[in-house]
C-alpha atoms as a PDB file:
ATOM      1  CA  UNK A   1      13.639  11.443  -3.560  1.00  0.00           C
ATOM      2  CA  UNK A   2      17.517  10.543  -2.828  1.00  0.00           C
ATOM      3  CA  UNK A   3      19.799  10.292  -5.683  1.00  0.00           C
ATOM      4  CA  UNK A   4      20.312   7.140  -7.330  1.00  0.00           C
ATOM      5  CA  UNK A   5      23.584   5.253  -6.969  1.00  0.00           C
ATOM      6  CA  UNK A   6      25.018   4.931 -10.497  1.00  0.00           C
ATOM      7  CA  UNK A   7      25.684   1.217  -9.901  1.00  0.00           C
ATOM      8  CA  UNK A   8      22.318   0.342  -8.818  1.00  0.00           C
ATOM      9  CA  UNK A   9      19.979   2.568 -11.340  1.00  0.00           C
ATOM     10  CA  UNK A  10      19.686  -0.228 -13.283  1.00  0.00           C
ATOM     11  CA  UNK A  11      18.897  -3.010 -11.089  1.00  0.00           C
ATOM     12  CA  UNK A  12      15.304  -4.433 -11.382  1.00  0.00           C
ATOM     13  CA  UNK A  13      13.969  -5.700  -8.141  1.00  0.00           C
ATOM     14  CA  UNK A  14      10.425  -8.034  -8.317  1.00  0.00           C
ATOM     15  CA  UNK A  15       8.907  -7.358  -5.137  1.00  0.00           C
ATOM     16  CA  UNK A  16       6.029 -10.275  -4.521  1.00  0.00           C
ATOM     17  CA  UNK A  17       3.608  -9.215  -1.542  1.00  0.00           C
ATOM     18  CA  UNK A  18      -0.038  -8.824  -0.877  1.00  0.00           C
ATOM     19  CA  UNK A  19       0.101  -6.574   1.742  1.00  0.00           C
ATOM     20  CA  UNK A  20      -0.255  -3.023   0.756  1.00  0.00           C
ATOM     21  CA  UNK A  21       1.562  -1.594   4.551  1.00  0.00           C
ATOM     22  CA  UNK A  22       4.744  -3.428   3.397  1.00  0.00           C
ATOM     23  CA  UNK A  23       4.817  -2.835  -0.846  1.00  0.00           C
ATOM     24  CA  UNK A  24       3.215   1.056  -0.050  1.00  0.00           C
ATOM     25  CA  UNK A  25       7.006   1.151   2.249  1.00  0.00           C
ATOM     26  CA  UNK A  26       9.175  -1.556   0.312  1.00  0.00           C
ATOM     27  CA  UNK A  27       8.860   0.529  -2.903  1.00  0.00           C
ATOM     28  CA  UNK A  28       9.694   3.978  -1.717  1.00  0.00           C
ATOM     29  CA  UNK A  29      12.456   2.938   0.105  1.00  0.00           C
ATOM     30  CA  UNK A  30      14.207   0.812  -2.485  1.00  0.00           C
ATOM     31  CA  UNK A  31      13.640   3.762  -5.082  1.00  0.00           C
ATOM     32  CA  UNK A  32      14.703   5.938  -3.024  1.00  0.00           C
ATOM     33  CA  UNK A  33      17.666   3.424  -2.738  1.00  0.00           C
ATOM     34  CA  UNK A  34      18.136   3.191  -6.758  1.00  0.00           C
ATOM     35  CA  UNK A  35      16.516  -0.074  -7.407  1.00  0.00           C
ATOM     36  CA  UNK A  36      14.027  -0.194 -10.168  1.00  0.00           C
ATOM     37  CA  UNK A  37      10.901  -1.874  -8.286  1.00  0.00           C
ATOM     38  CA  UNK A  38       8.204  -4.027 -10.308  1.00  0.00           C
ATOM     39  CA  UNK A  39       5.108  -5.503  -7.691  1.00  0.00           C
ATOM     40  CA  UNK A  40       3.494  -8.005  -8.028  1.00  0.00           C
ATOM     41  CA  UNK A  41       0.490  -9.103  -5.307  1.00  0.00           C
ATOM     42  CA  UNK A  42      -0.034 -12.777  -5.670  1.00  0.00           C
ATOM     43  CA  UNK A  43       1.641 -15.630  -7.200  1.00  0.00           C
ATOM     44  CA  UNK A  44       0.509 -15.725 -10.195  1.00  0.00           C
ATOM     45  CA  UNK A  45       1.316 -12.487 -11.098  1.00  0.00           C
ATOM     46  CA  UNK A  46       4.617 -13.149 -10.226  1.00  0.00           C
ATOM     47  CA  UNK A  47       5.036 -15.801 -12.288  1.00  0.00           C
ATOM     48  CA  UNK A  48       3.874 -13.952 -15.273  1.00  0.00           C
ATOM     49  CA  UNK A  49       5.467 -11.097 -14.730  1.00  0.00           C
ATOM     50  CA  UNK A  50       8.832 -12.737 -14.285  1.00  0.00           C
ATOM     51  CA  UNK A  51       8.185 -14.755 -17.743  1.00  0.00           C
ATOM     52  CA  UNK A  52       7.658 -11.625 -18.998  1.00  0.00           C
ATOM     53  CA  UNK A  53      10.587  -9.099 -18.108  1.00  0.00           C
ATOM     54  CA  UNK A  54      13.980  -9.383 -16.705  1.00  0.00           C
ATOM     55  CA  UNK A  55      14.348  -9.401 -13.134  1.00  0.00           C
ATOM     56  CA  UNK A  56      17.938  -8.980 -11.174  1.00  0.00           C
ATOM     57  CA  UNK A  57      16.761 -10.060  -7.780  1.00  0.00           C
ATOM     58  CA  UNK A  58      13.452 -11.801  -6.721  1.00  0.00           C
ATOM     59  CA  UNK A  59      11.719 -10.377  -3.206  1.00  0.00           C
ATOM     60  CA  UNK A  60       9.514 -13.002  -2.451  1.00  0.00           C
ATOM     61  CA  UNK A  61       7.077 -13.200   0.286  1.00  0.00           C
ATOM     62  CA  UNK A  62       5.394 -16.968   1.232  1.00  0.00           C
ATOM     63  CA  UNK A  63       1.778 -16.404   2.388  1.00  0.00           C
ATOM     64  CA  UNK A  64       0.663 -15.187  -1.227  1.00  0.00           C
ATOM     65  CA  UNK A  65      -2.776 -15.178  -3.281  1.00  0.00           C
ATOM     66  CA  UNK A  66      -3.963 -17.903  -5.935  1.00  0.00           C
ATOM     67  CA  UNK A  67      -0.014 -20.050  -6.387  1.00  0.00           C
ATOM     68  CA  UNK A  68       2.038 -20.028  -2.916  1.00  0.00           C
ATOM     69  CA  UNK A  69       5.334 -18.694  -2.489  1.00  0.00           C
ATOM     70  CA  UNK A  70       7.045 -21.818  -2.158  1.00  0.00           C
ATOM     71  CA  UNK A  71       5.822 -22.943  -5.928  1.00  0.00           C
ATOM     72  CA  UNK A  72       6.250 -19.524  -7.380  1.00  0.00           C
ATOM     73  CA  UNK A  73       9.940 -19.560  -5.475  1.00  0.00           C
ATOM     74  CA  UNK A  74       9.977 -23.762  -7.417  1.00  0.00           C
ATOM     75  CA  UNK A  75       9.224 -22.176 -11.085  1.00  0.00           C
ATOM     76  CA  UNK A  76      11.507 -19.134 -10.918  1.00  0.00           C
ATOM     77  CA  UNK A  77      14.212 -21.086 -10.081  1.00  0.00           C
ATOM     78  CA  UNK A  78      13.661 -23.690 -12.250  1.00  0.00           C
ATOM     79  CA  UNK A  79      13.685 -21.282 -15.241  1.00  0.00           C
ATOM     80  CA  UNK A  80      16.420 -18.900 -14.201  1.00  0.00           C
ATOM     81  CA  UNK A  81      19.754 -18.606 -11.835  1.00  0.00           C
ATOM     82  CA  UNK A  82      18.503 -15.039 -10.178  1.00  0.00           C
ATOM     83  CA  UNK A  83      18.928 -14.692  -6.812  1.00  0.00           C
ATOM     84  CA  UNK A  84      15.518 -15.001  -4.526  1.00  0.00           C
ATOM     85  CA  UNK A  85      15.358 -13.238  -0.606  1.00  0.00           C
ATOM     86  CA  UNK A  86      12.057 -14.676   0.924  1.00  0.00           C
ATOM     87  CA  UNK A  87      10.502 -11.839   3.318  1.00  0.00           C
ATOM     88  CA  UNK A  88       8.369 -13.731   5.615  1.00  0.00           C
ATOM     89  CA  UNK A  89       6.680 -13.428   9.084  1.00  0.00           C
ATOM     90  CA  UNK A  90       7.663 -17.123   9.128  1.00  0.00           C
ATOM     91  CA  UNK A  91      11.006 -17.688  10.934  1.00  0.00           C
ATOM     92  CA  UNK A  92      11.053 -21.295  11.948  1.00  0.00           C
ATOM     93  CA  UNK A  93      14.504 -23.693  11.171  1.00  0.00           C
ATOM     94  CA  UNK A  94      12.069 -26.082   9.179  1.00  0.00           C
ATOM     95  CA  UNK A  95      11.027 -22.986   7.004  1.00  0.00           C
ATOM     96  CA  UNK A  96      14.344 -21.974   6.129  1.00  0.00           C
ATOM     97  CA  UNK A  97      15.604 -25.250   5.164  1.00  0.00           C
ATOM     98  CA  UNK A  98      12.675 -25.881   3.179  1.00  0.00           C
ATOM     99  CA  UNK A  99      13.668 -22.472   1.434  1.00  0.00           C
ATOM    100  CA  UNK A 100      16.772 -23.387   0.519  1.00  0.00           C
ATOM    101  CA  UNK A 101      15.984 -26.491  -0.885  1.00  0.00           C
ATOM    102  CA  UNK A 102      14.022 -25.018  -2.824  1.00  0.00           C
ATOM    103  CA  UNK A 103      16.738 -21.917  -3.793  1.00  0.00           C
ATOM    104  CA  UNK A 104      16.294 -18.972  -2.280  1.00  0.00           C
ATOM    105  CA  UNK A 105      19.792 -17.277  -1.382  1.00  0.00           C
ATOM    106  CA  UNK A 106      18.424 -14.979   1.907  1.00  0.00           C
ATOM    107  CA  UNK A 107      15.382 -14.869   4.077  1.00  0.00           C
ATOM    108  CA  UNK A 108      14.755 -12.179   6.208  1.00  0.00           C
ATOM    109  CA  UNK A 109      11.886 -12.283   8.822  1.00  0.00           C
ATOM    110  CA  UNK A 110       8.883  -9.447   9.053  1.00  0.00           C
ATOM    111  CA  UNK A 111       9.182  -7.001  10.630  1.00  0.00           C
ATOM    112  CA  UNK A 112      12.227  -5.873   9.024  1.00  0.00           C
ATOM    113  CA  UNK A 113      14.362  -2.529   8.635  1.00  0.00           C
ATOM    114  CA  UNK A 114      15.271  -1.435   5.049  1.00  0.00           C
ATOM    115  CA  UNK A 115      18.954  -0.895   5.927  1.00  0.00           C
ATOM    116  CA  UNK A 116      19.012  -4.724   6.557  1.00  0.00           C
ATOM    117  CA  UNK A 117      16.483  -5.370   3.183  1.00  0.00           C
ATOM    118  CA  UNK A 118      19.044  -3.062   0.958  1.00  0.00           C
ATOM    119  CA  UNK A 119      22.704  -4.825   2.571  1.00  0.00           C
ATOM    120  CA  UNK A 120      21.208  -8.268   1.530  1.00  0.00           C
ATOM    121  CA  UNK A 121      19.912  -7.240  -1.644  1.00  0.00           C
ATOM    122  CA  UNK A 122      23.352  -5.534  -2.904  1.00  0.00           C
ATOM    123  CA  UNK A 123      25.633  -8.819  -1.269  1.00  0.00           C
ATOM    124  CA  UNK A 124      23.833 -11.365  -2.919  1.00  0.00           C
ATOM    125  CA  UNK A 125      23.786  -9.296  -6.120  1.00  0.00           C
ATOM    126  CA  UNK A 126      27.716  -8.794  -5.396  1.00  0.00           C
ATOM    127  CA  UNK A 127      28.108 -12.962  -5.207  1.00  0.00           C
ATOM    128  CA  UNK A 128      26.146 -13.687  -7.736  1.00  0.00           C
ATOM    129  CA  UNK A 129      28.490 -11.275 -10.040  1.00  0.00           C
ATOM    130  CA  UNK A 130      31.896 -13.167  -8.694  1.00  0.00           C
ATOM    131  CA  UNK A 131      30.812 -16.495  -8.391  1.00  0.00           C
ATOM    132  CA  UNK A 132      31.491 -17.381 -12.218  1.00  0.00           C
ATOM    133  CA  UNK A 133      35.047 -16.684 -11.609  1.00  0.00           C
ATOM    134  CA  UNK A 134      35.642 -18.646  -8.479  1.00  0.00           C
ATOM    135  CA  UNK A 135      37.296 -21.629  -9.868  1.00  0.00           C
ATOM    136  CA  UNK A 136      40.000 -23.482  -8.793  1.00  0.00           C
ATOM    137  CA  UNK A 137      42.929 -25.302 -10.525  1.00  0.00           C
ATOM    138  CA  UNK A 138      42.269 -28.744  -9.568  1.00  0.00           C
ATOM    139  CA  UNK A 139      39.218 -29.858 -11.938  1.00  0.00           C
ATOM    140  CA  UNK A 140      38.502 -33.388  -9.855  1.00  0.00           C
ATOM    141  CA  UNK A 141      38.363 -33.828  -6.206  1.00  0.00           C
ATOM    142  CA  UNK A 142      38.289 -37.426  -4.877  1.00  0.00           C
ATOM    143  CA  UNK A 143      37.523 -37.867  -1.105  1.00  0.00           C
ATOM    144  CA  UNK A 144      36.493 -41.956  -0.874  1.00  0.00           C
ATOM    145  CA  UNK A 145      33.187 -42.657  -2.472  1.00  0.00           C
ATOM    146  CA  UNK A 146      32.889 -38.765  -3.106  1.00  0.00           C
ATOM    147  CA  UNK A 147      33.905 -37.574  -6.740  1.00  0.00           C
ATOM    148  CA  UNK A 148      33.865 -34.027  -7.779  1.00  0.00           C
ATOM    149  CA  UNK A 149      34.063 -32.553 -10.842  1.00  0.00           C
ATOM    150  CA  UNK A 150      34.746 -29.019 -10.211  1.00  0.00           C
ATOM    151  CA  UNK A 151      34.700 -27.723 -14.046  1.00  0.00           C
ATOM    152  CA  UNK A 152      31.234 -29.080 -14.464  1.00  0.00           C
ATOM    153  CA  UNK A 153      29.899 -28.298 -10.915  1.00  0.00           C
ATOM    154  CA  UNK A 154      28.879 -32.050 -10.276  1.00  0.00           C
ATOM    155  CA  UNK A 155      29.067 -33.954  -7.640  1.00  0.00           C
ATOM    156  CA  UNK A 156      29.042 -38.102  -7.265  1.00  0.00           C
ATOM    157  CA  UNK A 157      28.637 -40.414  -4.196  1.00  0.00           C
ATOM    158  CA  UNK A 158      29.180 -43.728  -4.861  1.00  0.00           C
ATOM    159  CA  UNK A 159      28.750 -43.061  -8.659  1.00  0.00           C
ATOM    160  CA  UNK A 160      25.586 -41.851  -8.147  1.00  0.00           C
ATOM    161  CA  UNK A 161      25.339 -37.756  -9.181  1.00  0.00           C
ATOM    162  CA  UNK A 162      23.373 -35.795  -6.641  1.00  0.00           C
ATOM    163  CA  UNK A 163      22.301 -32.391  -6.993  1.00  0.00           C
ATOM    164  CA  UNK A 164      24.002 -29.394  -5.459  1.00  0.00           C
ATOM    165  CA  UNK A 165      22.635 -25.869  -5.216  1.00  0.00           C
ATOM    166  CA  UNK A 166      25.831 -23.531  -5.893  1.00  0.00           C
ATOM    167  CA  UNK A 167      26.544 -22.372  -2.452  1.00  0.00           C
ATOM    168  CA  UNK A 168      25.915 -26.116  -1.164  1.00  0.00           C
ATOM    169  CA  UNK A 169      28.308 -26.776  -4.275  1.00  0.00           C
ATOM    170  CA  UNK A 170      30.699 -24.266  -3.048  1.00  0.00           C
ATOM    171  CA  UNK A 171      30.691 -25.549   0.548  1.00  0.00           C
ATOM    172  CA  UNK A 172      31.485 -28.573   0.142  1.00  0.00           C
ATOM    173  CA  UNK A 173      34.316 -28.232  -2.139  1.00  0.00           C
ATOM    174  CA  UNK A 174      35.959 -25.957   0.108  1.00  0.00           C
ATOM    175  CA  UNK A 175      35.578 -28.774   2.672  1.00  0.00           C
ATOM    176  CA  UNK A 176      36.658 -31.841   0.288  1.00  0.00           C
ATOM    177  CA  UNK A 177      40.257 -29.248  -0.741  1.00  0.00           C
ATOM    178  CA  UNK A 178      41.202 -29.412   3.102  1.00  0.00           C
ATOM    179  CA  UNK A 179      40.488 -32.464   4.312  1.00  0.00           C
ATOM    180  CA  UNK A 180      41.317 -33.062   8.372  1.00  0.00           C
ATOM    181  CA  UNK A 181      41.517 -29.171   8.624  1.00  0.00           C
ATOM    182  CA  UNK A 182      39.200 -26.910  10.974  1.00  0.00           C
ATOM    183  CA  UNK A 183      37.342 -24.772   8.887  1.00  0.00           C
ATOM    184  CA  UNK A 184      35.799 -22.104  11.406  1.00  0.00           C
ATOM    185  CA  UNK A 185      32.501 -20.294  10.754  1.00  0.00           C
ATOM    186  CA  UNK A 186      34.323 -17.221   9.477  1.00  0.00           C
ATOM    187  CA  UNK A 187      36.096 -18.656   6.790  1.00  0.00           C
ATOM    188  CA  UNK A 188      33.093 -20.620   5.475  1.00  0.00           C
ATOM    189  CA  UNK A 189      31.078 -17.875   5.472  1.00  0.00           C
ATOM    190  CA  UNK A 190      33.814 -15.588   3.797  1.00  0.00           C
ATOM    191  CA  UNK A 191      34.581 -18.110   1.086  1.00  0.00           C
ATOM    192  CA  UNK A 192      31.482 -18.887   0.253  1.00  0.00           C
ATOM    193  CA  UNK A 193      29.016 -16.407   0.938  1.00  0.00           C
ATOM    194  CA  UNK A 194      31.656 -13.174   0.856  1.00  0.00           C
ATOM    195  CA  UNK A 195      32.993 -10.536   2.796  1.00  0.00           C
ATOM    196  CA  UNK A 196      29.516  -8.570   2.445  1.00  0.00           C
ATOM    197  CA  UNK A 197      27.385 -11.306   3.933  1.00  0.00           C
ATOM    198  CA  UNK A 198      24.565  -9.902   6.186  1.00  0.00           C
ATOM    199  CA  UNK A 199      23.082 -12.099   9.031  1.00  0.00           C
ATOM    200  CA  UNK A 200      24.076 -14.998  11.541  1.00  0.00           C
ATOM    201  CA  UNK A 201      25.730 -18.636  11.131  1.00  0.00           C
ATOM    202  CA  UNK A 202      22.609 -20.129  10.635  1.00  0.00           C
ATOM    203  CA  UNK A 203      22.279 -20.145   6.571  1.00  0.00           C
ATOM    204  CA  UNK A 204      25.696 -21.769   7.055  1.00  0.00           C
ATOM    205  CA  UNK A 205      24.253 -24.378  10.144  1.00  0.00           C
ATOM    206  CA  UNK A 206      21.435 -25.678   7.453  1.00  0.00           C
ATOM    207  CA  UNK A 207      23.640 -25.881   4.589  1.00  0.00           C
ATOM    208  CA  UNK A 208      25.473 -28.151   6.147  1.00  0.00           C
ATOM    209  CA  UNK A 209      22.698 -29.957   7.696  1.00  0.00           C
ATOM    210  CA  UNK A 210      21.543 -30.264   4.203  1.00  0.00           C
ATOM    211  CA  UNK A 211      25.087 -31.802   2.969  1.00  0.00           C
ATOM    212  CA  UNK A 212      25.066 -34.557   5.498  1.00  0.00           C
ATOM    213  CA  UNK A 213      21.746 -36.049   4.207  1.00  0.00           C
ATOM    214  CA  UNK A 214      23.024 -35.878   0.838  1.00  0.00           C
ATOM    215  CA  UNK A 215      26.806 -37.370   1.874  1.00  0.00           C
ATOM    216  CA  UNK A 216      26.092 -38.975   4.801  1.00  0.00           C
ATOM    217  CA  UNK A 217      24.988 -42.678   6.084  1.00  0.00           C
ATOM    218  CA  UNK A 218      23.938 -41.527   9.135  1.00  0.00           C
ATOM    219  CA  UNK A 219      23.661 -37.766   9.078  1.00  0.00           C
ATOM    220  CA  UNK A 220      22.395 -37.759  12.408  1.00  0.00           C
ATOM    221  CA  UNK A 221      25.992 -39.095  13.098  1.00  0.00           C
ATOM    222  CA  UNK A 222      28.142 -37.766  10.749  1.00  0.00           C
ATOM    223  CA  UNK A 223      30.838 -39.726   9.676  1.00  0.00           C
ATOM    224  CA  UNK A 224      32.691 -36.614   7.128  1.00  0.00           C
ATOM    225  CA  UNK A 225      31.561 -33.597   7.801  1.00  0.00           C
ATOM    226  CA  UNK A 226      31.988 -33.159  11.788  1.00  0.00           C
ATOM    227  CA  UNK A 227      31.404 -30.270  13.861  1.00  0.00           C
ATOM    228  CA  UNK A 228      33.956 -29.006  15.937  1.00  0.00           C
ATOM    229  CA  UNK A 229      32.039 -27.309  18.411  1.00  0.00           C
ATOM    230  CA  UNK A 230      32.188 -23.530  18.974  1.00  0.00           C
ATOM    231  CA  UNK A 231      34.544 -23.367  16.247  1.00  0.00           C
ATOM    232  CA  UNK A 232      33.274 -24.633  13.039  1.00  0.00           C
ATOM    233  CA  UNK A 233      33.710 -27.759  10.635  1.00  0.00           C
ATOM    234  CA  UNK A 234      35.937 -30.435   9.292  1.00  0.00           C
ATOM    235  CA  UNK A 235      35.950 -32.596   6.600  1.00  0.00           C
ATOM    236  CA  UNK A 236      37.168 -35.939   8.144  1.00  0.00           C
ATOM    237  CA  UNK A 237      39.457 -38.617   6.628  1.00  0.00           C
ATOM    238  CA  UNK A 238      37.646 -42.224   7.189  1.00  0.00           C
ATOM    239  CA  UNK A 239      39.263 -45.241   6.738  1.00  0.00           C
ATOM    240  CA  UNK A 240      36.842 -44.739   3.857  1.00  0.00           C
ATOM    241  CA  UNK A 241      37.385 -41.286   2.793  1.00  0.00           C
ATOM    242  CA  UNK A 242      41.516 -41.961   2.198  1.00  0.00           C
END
């Protein structure tokens, strides 16, 4: 077995699969890797066992045994902040944006390689350990009907609150701050997700499909948050917005 990585010997992964091929594989290789593994082969298990123990990252497959992965992905996340990668054979848009919804912080499609499993696992266990201290100095942002209260990590449109994952959060504050400036895909990706982020735009794409329904009249026609195409996004000043 390869030596642990001091930083890592600690860190308790919950792997949640019923198929023997991939746990038999997932667990060597993230031992191997330094992670602490706990398995657990159908929802309900998972549930219990997360009541139970202290978890530092959530591997979470969908098609599970006796409670589904979407609910057990629903009650984790609903008790506890810890970040969730769904491992799926299921790869479809409507899939993913149902999984953030719901919030996971990764999915990564079956089959997978473990180099890819282990980069995600260590950047969204790097964000999730520097996104207490991003904070800014401005503690409101008003954009027109849009009201943020960046302290309390709420959001308002037209007085009424609505609720914000924290990389949705993050998103569109760093939108609302630069208002009638190109923000490419890069950047948003860089501010929000960090430097170590593993993958493609598309996490970034359905965030921001998700942000229009929420801010939007007609998010099929967005109004605010326009896309500048092959470059990225802008947050635009309306008549409204000013």
């Amino acid at each position: 077995m390869g030596k642990k990585q001091s930083s890592e010997s600690n860190v308790r992964v919950l792997v949640v699969e019923d198929e023997e091929s991939f746990v038999d594989a997932l667990t060597i290789g993230l031992n191997r890797e330094g992670f602490d593994v706990s398995v657990a082969r159908d929802g309900q298990e998972a549930v219990n066992l997360f009541g139970a123990g202290h978890f530092d990252v959530v591997l979470l497959d969908l098609m599970l045994p006796k409670v589904s992965g979407l609910d057990v992905c629903r009650l984790i996340r609903a008790a506890s902040d810890v970040p969730i990668i769904i491992v799926s054979a299921k790869g479809e848009e409507v899939d993913m944006v149902l999984m953030l919804e719901i919030g996971a912080d990764d999915y990564v499609t079956k089959p997978y390689r473990l180099r890819e499993l282990v980069a995600r696992i260590r950047a969204v266990l790097r964000r999730r350990e520097s996104i207490d201290h991003d904070h800014g100095e401005e503690d409101q942002i008003l954009r027109g009907d849009i009201r943020m209260d960046v302290d309390a990590r709420r959001c308002f449109i037209k007085g009424e609150e609505i609720k914000l994952r924290k990389k949705e959060f993050a998103l569109l504050r760093l939108l609302l701050e630069n208002p009638g400036r190109v923000l490419t895909r890069e950047v948003l990706i860089d501010r929000v997700w960090g430097n170590d982020y593993v993958g493609d735009t598309k996490t970034l794409d359905v965030h921001i499909k998700r942000l229009r329904t929420l801010i939007e009249d007609n998010p099929k026609a967005p109004a605010h948050i326009t896309t500048v195409r092959g470059v990225g996004y802008r947050f635009e000043l309306t008549k409204a917005s000013k």
